[in-house]
N, C-alpha and C. Protein backbone atom coordinates (compact mmCIF):
# COMPACT_ATOMS: atom_id res chain seq x y z
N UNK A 1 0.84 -1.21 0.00
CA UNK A 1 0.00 0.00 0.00
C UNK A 1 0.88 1.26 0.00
N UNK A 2 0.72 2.31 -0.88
CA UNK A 2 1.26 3.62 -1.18
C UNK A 2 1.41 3.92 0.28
N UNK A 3 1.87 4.89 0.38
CA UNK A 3 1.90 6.02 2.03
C UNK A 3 2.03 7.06 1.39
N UNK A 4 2.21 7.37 -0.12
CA UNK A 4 2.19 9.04 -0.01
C UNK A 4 1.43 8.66 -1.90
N UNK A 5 0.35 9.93 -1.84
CA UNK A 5 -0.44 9.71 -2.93
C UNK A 5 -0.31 11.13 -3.98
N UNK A 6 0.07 11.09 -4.77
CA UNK A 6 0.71 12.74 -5.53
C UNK A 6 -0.45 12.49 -6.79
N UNK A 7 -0.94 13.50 -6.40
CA UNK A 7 -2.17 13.96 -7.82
C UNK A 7 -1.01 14.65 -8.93
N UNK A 8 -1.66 14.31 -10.45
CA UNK A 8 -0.91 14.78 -11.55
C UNK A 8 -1.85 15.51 -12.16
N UNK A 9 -1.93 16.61 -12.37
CA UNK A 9 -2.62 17.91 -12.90
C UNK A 9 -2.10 18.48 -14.05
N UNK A 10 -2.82 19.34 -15.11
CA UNK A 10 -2.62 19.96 -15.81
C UNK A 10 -3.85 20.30 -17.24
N UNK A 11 -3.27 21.23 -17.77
CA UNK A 11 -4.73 21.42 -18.92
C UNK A 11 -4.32 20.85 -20.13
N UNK A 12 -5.11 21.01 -20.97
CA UNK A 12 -5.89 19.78 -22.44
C UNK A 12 -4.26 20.18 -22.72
N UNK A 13 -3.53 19.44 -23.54
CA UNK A 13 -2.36 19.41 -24.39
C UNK A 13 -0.89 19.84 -23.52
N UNK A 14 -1.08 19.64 -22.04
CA UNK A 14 -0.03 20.28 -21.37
C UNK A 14 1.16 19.26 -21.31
N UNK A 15 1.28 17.73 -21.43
CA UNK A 15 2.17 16.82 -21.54
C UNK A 15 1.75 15.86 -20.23
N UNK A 16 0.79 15.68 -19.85
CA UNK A 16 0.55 14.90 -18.38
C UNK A 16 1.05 13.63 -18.60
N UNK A 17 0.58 12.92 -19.96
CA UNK A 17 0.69 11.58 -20.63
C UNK A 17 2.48 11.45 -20.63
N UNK A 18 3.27 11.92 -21.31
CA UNK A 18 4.83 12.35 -21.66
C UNK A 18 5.09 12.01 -20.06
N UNK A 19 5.00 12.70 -19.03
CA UNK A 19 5.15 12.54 -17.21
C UNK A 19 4.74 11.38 -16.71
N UNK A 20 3.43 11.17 -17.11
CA UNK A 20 2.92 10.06 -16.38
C UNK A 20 4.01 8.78 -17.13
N UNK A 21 4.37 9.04 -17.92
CA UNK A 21 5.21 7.20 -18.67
C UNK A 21 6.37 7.29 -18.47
N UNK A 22 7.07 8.60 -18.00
CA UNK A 22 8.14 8.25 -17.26
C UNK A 22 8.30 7.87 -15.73
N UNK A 23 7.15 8.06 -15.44
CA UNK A 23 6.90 7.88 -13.24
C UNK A 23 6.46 5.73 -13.89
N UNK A 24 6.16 5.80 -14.59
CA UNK A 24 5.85 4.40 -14.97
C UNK A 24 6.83 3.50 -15.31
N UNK A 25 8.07 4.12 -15.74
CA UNK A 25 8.82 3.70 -15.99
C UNK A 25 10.45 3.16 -15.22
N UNK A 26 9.70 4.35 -14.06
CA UNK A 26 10.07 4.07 -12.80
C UNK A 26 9.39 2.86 -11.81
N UNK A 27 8.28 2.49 -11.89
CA UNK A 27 8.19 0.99 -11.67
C UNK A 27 6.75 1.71 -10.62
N UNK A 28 6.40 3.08 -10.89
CA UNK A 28 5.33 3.84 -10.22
C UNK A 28 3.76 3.88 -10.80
N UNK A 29 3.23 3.00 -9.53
CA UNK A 29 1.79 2.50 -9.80
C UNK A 29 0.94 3.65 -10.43
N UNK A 30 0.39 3.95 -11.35
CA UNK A 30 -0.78 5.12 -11.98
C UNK A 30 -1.81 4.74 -11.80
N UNK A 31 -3.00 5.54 -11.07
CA UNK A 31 -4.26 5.38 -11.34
C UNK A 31 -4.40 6.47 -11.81
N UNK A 32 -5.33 6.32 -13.07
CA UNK A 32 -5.96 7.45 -14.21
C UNK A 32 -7.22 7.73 -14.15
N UNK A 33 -8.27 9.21 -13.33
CA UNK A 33 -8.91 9.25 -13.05
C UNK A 33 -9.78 9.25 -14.85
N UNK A 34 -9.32 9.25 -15.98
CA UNK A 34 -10.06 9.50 -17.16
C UNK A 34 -10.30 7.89 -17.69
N UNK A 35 -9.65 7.17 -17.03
CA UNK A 35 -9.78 5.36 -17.26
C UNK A 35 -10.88 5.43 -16.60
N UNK A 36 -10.81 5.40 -15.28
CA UNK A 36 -11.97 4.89 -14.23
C UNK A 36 -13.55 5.59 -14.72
N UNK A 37 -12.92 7.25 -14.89
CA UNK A 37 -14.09 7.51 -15.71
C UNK A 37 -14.93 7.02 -16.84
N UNK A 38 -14.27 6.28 -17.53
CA UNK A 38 -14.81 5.74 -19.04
C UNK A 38 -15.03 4.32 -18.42
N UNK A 39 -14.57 3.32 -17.28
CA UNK A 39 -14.62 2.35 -17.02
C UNK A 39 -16.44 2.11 -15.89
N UNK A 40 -16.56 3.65 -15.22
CA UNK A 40 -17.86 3.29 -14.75
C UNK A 40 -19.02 3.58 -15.59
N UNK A 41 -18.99 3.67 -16.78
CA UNK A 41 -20.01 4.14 -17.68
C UNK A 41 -19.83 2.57 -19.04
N UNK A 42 -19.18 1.78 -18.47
CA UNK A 42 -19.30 0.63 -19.43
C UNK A 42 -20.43 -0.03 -19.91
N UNK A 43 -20.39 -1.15 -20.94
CA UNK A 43 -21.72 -1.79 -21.56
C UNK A 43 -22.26 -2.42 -20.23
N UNK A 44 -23.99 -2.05 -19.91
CA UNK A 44 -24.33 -2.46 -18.87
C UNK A 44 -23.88 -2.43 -17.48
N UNK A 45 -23.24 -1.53 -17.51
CA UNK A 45 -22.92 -0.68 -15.93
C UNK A 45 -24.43 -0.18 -15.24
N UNK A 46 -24.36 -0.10 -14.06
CA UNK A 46 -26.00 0.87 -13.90
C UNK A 46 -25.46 2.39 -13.99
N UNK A 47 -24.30 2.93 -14.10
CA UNK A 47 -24.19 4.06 -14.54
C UNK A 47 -24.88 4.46 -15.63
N UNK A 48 -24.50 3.40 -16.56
CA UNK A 48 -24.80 3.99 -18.17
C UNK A 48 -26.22 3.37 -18.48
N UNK A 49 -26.81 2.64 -17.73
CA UNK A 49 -28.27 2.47 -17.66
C UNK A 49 -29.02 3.58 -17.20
N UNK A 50 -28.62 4.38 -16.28
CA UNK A 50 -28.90 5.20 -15.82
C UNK A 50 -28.96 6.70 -16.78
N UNK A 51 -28.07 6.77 -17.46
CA UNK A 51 -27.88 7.49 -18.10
C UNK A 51 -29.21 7.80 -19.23
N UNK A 52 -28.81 6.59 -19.76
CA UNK A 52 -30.09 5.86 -21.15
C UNK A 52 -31.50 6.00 -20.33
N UNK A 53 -31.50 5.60 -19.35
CA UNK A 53 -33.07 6.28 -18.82
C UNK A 53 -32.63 7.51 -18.56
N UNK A 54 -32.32 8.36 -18.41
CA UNK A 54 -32.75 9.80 -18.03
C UNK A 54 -32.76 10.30 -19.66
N UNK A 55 -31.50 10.04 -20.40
CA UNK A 55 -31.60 10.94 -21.36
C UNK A 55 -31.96 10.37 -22.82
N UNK A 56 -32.53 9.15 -22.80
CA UNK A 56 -33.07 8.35 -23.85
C UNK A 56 -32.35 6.89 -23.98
N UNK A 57 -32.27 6.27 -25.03
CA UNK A 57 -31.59 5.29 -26.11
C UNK A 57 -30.45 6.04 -27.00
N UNK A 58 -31.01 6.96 -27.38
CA UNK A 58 -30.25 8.01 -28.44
C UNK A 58 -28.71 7.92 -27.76
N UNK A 59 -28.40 7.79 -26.36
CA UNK A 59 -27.19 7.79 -26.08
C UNK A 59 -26.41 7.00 -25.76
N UNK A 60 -27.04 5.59 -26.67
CA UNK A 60 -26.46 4.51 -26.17
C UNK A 60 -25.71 4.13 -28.40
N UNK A 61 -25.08 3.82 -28.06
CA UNK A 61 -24.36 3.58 -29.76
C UNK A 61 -25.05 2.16 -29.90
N UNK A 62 -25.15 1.60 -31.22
CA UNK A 62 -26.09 0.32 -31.65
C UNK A 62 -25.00 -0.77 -30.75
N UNK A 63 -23.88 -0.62 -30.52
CA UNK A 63 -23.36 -1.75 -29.59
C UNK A 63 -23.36 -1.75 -28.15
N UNK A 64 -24.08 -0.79 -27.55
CA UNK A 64 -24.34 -0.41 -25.85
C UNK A 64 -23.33 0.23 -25.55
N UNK A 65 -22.29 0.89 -26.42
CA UNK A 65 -21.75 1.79 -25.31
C UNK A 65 -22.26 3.01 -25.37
N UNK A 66 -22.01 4.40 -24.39
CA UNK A 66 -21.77 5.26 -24.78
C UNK A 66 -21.79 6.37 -25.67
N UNK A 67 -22.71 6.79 -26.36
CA UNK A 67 -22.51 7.87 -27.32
C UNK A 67 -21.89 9.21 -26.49
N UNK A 68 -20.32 9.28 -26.55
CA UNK A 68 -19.95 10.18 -25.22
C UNK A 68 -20.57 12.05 -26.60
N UNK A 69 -19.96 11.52 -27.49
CA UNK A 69 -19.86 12.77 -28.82
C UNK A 69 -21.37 13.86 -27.98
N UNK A 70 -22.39 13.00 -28.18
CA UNK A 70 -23.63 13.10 -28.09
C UNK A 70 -23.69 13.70 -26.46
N UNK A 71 -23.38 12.72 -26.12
CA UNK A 71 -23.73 13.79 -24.22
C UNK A 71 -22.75 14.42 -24.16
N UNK A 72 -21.69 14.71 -24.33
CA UNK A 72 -20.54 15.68 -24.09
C UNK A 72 -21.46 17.49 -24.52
N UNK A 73 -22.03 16.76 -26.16
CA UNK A 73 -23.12 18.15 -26.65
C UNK A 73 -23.92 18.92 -25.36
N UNK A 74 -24.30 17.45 -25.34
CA UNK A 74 -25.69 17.96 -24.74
C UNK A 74 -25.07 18.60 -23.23
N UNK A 75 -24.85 18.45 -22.65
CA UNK A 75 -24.16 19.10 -21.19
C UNK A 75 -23.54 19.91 -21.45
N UNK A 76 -22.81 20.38 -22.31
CA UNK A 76 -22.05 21.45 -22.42
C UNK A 76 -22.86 22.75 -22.50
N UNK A 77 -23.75 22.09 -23.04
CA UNK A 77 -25.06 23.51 -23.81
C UNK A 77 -26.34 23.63 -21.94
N UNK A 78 -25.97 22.78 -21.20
CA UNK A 78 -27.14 22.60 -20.33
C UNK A 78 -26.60 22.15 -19.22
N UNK A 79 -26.55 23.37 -17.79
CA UNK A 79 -26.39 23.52 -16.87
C UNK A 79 -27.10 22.01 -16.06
N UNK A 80 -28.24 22.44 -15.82
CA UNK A 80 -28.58 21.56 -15.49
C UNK A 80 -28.31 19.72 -15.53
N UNK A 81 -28.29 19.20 -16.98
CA UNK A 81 -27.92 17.80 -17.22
C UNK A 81 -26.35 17.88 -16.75
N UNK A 82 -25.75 18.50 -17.27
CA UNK A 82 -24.32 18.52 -16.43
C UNK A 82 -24.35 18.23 -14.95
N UNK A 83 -25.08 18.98 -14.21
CA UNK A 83 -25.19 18.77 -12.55
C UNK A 83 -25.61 17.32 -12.38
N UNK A 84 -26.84 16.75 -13.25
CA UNK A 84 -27.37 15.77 -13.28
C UNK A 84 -26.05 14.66 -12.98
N UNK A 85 -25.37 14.49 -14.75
CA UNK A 85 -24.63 13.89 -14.67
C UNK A 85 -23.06 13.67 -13.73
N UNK A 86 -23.07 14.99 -13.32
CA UNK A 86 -21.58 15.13 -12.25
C UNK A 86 -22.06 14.62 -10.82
N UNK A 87 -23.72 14.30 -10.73
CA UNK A 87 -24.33 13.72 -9.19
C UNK A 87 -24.17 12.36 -9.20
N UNK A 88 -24.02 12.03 -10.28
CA UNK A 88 -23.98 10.36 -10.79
C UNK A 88 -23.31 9.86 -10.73
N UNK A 89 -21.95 10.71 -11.25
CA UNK A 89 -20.56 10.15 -11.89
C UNK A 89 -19.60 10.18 -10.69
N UNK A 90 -19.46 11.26 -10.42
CA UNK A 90 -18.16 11.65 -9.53
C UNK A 90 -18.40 10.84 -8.05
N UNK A 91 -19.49 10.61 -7.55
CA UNK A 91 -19.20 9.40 -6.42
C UNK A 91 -18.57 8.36 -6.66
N UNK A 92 -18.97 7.72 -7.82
CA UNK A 92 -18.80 6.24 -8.36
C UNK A 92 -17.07 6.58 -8.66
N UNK A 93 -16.80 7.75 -9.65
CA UNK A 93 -15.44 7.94 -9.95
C UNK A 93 -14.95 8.17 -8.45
N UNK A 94 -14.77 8.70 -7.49
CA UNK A 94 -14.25 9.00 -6.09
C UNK A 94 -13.84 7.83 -5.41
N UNK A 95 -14.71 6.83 -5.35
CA UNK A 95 -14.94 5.39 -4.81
C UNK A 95 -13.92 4.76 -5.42
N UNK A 96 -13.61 4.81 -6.64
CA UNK A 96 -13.03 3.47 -7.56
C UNK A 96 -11.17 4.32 -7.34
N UNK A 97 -11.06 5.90 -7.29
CA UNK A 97 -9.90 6.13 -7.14
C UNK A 97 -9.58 5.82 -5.65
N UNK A 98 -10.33 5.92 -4.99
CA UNK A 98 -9.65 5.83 -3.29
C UNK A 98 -9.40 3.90 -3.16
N UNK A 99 -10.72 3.23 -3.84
CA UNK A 99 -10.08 1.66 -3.91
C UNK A 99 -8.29 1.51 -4.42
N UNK A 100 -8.61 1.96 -5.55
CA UNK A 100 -7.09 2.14 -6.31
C UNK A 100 -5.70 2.20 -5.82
N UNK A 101 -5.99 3.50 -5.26
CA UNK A 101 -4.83 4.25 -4.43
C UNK A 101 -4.57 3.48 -3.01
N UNK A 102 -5.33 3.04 -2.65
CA UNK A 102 -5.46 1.94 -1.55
C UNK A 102 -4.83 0.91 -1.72
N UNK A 103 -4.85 0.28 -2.78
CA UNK A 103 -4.25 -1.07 -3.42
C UNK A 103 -2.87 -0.90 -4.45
N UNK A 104 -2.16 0.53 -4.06
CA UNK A 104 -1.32 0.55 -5.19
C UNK A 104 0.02 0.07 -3.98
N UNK A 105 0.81 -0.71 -4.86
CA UNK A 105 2.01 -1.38 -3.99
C UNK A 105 3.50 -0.46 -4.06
N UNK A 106 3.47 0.30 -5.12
CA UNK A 106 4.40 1.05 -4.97
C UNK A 106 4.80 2.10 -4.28
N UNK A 107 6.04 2.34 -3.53
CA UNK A 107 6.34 3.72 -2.65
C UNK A 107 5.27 4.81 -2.11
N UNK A 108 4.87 5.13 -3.17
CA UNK A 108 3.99 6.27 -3.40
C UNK A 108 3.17 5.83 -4.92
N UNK A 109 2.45 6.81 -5.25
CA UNK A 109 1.34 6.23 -6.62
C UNK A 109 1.13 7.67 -6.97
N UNK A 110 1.04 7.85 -7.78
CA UNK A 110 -0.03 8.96 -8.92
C UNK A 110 -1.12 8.72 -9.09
N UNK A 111 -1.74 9.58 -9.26
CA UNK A 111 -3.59 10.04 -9.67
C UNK A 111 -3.62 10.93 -10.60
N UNK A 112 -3.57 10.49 -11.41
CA UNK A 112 -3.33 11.49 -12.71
C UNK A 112 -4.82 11.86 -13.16
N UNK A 113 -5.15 13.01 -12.97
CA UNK A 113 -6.45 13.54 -13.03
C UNK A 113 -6.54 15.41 -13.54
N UNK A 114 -6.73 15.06 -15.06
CA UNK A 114 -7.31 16.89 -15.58
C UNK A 114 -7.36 17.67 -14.81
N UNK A 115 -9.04 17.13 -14.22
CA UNK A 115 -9.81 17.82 -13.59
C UNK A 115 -9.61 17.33 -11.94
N UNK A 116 -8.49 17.79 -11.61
CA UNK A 116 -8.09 16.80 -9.93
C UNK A 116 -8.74 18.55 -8.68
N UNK A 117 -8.24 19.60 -9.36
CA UNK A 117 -8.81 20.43 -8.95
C UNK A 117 -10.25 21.39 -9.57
N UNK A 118 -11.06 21.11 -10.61
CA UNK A 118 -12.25 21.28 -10.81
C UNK A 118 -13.20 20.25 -10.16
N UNK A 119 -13.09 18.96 -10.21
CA UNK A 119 -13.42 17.88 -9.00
C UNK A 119 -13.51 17.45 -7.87
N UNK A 120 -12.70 18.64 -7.31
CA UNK A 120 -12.15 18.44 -6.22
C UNK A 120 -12.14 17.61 -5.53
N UNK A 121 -10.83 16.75 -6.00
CA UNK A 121 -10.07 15.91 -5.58
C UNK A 121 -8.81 15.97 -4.99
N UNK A 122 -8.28 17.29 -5.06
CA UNK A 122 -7.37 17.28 -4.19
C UNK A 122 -6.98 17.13 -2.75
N UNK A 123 -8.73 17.05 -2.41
CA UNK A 123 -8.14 16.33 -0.84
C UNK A 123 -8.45 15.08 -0.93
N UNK A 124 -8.05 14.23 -1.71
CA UNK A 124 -7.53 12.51 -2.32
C UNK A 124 -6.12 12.37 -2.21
N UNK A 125 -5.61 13.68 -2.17
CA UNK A 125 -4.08 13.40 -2.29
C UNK A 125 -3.38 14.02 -1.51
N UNK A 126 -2.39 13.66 -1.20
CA UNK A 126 -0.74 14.29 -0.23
C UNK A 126 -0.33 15.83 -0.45
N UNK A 127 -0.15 15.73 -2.06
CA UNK A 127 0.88 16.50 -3.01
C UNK A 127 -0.08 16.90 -4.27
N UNK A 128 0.25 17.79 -4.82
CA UNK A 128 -0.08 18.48 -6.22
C UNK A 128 1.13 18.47 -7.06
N UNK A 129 0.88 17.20 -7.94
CA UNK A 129 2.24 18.01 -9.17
C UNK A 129 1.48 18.58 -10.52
N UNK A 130 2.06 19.71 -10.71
CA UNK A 130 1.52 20.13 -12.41
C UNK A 130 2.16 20.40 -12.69
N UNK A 131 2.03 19.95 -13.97
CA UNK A 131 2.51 19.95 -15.48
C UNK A 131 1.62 20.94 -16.42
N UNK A 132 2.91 22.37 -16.18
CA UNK A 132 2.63 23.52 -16.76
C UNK A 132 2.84 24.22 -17.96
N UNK A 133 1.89 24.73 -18.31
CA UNK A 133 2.53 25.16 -20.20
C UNK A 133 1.83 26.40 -20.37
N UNK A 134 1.92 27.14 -21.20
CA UNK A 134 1.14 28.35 -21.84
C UNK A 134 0.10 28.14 -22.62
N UNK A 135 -0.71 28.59 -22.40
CA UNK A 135 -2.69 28.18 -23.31
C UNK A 135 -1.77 28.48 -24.36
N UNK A 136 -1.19 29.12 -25.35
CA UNK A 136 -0.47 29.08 -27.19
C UNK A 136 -0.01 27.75 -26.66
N UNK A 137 0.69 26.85 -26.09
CA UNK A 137 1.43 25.84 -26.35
C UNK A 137 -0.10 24.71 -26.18
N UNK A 138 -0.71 24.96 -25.35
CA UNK A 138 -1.84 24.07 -25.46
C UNK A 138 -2.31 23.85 -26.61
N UNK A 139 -2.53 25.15 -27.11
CA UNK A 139 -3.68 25.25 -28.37
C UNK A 139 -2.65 24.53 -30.06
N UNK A 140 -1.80 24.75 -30.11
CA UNK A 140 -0.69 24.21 -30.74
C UNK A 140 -0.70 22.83 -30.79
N UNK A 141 -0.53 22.27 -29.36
CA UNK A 141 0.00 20.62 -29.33
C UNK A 141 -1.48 20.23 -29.59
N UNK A 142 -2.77 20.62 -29.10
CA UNK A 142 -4.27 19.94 -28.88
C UNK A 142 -4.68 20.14 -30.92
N UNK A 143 -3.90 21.23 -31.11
CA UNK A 143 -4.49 20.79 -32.56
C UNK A 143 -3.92 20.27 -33.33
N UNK A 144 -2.69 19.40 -33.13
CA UNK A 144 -1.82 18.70 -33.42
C UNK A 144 -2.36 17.31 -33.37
N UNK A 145 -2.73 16.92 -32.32
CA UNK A 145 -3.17 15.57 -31.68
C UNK A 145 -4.77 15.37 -32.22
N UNK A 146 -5.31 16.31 -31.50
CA UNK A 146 -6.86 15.93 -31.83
C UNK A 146 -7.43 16.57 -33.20
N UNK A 147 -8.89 15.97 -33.34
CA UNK A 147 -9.47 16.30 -34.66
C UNK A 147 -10.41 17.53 -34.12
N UNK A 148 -10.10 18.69 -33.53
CA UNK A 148 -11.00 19.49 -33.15
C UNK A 148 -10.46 21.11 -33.78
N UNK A 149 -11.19 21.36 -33.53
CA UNK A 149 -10.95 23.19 -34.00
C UNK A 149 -10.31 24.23 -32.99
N UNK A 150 -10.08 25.13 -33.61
CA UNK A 150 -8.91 25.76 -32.92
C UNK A 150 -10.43 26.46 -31.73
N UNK A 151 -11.94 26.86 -31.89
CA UNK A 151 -12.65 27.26 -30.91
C UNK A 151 -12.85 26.48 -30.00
N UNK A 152 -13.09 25.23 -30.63
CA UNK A 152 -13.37 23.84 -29.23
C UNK A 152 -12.23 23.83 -28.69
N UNK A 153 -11.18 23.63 -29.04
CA UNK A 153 -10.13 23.58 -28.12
C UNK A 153 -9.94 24.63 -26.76
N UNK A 154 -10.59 25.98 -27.37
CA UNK A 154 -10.03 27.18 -27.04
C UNK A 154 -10.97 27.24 -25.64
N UNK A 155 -12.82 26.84 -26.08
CA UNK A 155 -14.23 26.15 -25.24
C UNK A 155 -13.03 25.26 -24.34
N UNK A 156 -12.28 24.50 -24.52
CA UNK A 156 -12.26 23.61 -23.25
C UNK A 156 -11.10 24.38 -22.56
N UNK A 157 -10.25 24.73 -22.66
CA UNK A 157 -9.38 25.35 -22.27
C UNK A 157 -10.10 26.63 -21.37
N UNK A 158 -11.19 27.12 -21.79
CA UNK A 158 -11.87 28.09 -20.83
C UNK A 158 -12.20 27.64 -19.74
N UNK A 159 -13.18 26.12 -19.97
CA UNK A 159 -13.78 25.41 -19.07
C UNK A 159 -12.75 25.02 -17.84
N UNK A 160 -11.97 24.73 -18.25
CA UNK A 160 -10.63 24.19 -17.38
C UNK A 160 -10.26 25.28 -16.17
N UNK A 161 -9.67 24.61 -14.98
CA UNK A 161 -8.83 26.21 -14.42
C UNK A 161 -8.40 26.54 -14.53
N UNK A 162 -7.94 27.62 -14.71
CA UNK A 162 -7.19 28.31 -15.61
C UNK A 162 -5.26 28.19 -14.65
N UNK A 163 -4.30 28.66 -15.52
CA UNK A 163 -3.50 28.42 -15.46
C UNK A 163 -2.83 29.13 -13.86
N UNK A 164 -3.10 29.98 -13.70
CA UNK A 164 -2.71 30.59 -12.51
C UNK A 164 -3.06 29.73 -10.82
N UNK A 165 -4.60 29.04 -11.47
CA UNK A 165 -5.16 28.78 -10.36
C UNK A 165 -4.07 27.18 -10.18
N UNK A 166 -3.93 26.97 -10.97
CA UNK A 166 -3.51 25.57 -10.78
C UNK A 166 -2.07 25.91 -10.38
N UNK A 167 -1.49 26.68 -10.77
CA UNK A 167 -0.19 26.78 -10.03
C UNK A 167 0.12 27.47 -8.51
N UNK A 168 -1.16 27.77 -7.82
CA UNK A 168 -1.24 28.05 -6.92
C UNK A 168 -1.35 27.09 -5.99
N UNK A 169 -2.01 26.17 -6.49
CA UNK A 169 -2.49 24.66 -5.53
C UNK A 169 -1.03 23.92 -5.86
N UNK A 170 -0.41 23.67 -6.47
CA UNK A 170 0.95 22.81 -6.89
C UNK A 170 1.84 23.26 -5.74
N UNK A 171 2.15 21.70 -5.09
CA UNK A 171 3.36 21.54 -4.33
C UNK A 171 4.56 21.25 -5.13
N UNK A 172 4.59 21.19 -6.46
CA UNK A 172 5.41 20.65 -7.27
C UNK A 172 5.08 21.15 -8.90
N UNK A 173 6.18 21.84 -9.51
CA UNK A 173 5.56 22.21 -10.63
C UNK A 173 6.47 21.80 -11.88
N UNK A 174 6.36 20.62 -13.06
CA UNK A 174 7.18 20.63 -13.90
C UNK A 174 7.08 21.68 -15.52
N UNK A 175 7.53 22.65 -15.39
CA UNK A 175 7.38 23.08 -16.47
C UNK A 175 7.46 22.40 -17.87
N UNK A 176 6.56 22.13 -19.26
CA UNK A 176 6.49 21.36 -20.06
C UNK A 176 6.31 22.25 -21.62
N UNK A 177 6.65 23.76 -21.21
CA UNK A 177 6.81 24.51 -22.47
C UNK A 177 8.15 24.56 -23.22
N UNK A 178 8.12 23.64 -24.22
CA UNK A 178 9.20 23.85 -24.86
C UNK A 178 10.48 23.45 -24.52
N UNK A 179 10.18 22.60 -23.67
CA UNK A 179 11.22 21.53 -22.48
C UNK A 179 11.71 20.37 -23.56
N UNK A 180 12.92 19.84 -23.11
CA UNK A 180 13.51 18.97 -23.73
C UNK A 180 13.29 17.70 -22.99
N UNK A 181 13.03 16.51 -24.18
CA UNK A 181 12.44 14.89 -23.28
C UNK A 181 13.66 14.78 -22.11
N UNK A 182 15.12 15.44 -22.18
CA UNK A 182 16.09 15.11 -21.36
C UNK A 182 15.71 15.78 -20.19
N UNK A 183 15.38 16.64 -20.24
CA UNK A 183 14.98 17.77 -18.86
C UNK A 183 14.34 17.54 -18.30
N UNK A 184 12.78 17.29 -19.04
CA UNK A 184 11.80 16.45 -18.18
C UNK A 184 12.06 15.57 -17.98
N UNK A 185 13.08 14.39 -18.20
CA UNK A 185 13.27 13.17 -17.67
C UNK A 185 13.96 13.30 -16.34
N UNK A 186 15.13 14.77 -16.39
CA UNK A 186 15.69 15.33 -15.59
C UNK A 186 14.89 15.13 -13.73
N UNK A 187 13.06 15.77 -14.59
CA UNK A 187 12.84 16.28 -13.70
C UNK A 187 12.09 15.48 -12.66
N UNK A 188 11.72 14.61 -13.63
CA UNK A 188 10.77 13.33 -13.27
C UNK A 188 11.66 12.72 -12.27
N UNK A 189 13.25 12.47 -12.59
CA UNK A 189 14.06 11.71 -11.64
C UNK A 189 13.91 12.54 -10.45
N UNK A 190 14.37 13.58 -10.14
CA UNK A 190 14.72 14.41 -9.12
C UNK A 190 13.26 14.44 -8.29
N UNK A 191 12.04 14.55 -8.92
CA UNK A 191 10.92 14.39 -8.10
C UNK A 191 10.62 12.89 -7.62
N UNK A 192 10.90 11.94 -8.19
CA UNK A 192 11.12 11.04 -7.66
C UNK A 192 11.85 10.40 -6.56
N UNK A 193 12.73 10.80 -6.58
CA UNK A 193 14.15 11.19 -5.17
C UNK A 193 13.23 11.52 -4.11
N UNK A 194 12.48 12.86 -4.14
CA UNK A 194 12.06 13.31 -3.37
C UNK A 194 10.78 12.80 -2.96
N UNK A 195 10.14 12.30 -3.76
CA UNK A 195 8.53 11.72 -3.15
C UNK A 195 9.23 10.37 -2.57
N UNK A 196 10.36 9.34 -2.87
CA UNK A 196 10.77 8.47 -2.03
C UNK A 196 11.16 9.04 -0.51
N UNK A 197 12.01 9.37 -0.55
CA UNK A 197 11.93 10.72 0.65
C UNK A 197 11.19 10.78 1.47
N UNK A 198 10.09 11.45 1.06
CA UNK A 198 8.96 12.27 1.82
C UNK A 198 8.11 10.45 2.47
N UNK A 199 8.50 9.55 1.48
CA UNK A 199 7.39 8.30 1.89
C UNK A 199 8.44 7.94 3.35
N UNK A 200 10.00 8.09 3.53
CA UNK A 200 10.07 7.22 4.34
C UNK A 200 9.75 8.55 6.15
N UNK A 201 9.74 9.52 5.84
CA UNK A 201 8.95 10.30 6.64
C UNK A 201 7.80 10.04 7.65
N UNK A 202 6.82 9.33 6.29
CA UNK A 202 5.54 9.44 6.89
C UNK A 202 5.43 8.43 7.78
């Protein structure tokens, strides 16, 4: 069982993925709050039954999963179904990360979670690390990667906290603008040092 639990933070295109596979590579257990998310809404979950009754069939795809395209719309445009759906979700997601983190065998563990402080989840964890960049470097790498437009990108990046706020909550901050894979590997080691550290403390 972990003794020290470090949330991994940051916004759409900031490099969380690039961080998280080097702490992995270090032999450091990950739980991914965007897995667990997509994992309690599976074929025949009562999540996603739940779902399909409140907001039809229409949001179920002809093979039972998920039409996320479709409710992602619809909540975005509607206060309300959003609340709906964040009353539903985020217990079930809360539950399955604290099982997780409970059962992770390594030193310490990551929780690599977007939204770790819009969720508030940061009192799930020890530590705050983020992985920081400039909204131009976001908007750059996110339209690089994904099939979206430079406004949707720009829509989620609003939605998100914004950059200041998140570096206020960070006990730990790796900068990821324009950084070299050596530096951040740099940095990943040296925080590693130190979250071993801090575990034999506790």
């Amino acid at each position: 069982m972990s003794k020290l639990i470090v949330g991994l933070t940051g916004g759409i295109g900031s490099g969380k993925t690039t961080i998280t596979n080097y702490f992995e590579k270090l032999a450091i257990d990950v739980i991914d709050a965007d897995i667990i998310a997509r994992d309690v809404v599976a074929i025949n979950s009562p999540a996603l039954n739940a779902i399909a009754q409140h907001f039809g069939s229409d949001y179920l795809q002809a093979d039972g999963q998920l039409n996320r395209a479709l409710l992602r719309s619809r909540i975005f445009s509607n206060e309300a179904d959003k609340l709906w759906l964040n009353d539903l979700l985020h217990p079930l997601i809360r539950t399955n990360i604290i099982e997780q983190t409970e059962n992770a065998n390594s030193p310490y563990c990551l929780l690599v979670a977007p939204l770790l402080v819009e969720n508030n989840l940061i009192g799930l964890v020890d530590r705050v690390l983020v992985v920081d960049v400039s909204e131009a470097t976001q908007l750059s790498r996110t339209l690089l990667r994904d099939n979206s437009t430079e406004a949707e990108i720009k829509a989620i990046i609003a939605s998100q906290t914004s950059r200041s706020q998140r570096v206020q909550v960070a006990d730990d901050i790796i900068n990821n603008d324009k950084t070299s894979l050596i530096k951040i590997e740099q940095a990943v080691l040296a925080l590693d040092k130190k979250y071993l550290a801090l575990t034999k403390m506790l």
